[in-house]
C-alpha atoms as a PDB file:
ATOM      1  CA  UNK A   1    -109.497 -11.765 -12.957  1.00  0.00           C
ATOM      2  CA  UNK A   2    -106.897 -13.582 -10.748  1.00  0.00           C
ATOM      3  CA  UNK A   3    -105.734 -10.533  -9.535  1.00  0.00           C
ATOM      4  CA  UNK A   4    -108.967  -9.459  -7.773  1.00  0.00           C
ATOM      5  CA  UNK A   5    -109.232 -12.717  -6.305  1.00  0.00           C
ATOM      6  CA  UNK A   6    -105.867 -12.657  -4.523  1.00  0.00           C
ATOM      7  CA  UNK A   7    -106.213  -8.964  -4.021  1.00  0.00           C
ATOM      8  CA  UNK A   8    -109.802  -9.948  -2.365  1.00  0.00           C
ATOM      9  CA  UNK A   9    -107.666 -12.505  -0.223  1.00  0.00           C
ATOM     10  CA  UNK A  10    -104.941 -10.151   1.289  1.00  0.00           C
ATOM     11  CA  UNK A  11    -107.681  -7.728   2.108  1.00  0.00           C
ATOM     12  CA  UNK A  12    -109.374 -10.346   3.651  1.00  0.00           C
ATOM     13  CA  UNK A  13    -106.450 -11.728   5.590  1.00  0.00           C
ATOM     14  CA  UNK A  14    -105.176  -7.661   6.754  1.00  0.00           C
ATOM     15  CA  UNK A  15    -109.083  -7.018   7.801  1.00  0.00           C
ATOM     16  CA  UNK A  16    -109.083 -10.513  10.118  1.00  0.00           C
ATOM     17  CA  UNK A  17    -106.000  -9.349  11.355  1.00  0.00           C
ATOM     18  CA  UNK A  18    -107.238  -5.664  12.150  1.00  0.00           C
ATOM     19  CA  UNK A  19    -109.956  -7.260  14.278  1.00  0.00           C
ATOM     20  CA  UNK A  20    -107.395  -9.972  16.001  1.00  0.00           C
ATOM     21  CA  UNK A  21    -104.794  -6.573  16.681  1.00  0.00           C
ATOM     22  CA  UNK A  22    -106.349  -3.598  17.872  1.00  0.00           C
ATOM     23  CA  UNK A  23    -103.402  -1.616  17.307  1.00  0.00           C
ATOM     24  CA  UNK A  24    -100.124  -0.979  15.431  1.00  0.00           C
ATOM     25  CA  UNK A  25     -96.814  -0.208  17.580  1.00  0.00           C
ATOM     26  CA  UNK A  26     -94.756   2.547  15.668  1.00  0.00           C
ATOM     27  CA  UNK A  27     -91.260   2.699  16.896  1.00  0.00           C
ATOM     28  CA  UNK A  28     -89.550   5.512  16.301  1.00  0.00           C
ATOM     29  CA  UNK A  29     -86.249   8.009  17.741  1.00  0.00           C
ATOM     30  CA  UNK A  30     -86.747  11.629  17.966  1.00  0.00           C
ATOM     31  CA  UNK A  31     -84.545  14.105  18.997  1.00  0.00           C
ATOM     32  CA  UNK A  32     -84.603  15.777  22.313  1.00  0.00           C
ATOM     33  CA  UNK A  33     -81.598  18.251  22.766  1.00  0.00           C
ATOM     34  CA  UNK A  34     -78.669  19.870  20.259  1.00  0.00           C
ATOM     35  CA  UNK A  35     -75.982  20.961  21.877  1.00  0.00           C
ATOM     36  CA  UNK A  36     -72.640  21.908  19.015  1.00  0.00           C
ATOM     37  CA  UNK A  37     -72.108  18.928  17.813  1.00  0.00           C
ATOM     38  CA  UNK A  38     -73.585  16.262  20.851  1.00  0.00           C
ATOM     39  CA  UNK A  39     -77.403  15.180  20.448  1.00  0.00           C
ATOM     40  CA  UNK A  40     -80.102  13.418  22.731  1.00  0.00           C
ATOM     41  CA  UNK A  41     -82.583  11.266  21.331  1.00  0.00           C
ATOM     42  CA  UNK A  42     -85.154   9.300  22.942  1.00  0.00           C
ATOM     43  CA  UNK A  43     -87.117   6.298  21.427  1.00  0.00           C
ATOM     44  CA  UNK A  44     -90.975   6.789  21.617  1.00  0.00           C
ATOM     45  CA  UNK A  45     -93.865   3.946  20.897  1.00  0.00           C
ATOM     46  CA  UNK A  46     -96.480   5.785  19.379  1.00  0.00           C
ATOM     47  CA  UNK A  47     -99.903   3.167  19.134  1.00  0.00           C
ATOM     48  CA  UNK A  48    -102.006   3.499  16.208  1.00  0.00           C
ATOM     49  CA  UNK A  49    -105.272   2.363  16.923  1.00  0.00           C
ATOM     50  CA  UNK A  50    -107.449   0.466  13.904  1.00  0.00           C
ATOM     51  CA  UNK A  51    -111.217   0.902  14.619  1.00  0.00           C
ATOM     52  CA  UNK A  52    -113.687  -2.122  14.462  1.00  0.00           C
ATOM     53  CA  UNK A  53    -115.585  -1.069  11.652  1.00  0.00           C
ATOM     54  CA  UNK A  54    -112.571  -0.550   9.267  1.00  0.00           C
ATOM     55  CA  UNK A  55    -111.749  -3.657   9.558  1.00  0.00           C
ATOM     56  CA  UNK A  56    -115.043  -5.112   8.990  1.00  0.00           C
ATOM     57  CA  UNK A  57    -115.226  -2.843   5.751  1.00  0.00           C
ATOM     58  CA  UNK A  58    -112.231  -3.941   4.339  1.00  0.00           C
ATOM     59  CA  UNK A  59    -113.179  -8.009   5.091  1.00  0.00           C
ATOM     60  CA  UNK A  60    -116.475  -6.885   3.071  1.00  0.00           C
ATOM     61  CA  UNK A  61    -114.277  -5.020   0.465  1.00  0.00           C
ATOM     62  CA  UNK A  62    -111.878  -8.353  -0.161  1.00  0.00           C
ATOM     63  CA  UNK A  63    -115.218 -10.654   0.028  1.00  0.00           C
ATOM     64  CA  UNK A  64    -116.486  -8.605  -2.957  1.00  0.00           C
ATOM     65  CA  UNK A  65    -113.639  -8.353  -4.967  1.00  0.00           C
ATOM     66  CA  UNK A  66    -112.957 -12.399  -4.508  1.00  0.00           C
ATOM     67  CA  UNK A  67    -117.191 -12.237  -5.834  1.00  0.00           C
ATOM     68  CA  UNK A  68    -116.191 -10.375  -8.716  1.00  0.00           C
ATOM     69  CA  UNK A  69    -113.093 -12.316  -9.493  1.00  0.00           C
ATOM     70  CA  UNK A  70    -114.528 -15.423  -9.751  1.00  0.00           C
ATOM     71  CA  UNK A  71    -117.725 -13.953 -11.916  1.00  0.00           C
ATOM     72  CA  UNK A  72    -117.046 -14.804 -15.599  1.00  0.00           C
ATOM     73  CA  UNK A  73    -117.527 -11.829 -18.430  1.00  0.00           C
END
């Protein structure tokens, strides 16, 4: 049962922190040109938005698992 209640918690926490950050920043290098054996690459930022109500459903997710955790069978 302690598992659902810190499972609860961390979904909690990453659904408070979906609302706080609208977005997620994604770094990564692509490649622009081959030419033989010289490449280009560029870095791109690619932003990954997180909608409202995901977050609120995942805060209501990790509220009812922390319920259920704490529930004795």
């Amino acid at each position: 049962m302690r598992v659902l209640v810190i499972l609860g918690v961390v979904l909690i926490l990453a659904g408070i922190a979906g609302l706080v950050f609208h977005y997620i920043p994604i770094h990564h290098t692509e490649q622009v040109a081959k030419i033989g054996p010289i490449t280009a690459t560029a870095d791109k930022e690619t932003d990954y938005t997180i909608p409202t109500y995901v977050s609120v459903i995942v805060i209501i997710v990790g509220g009812g698992l922390v319920f259920a955790g704490q529930r004795r069978v």
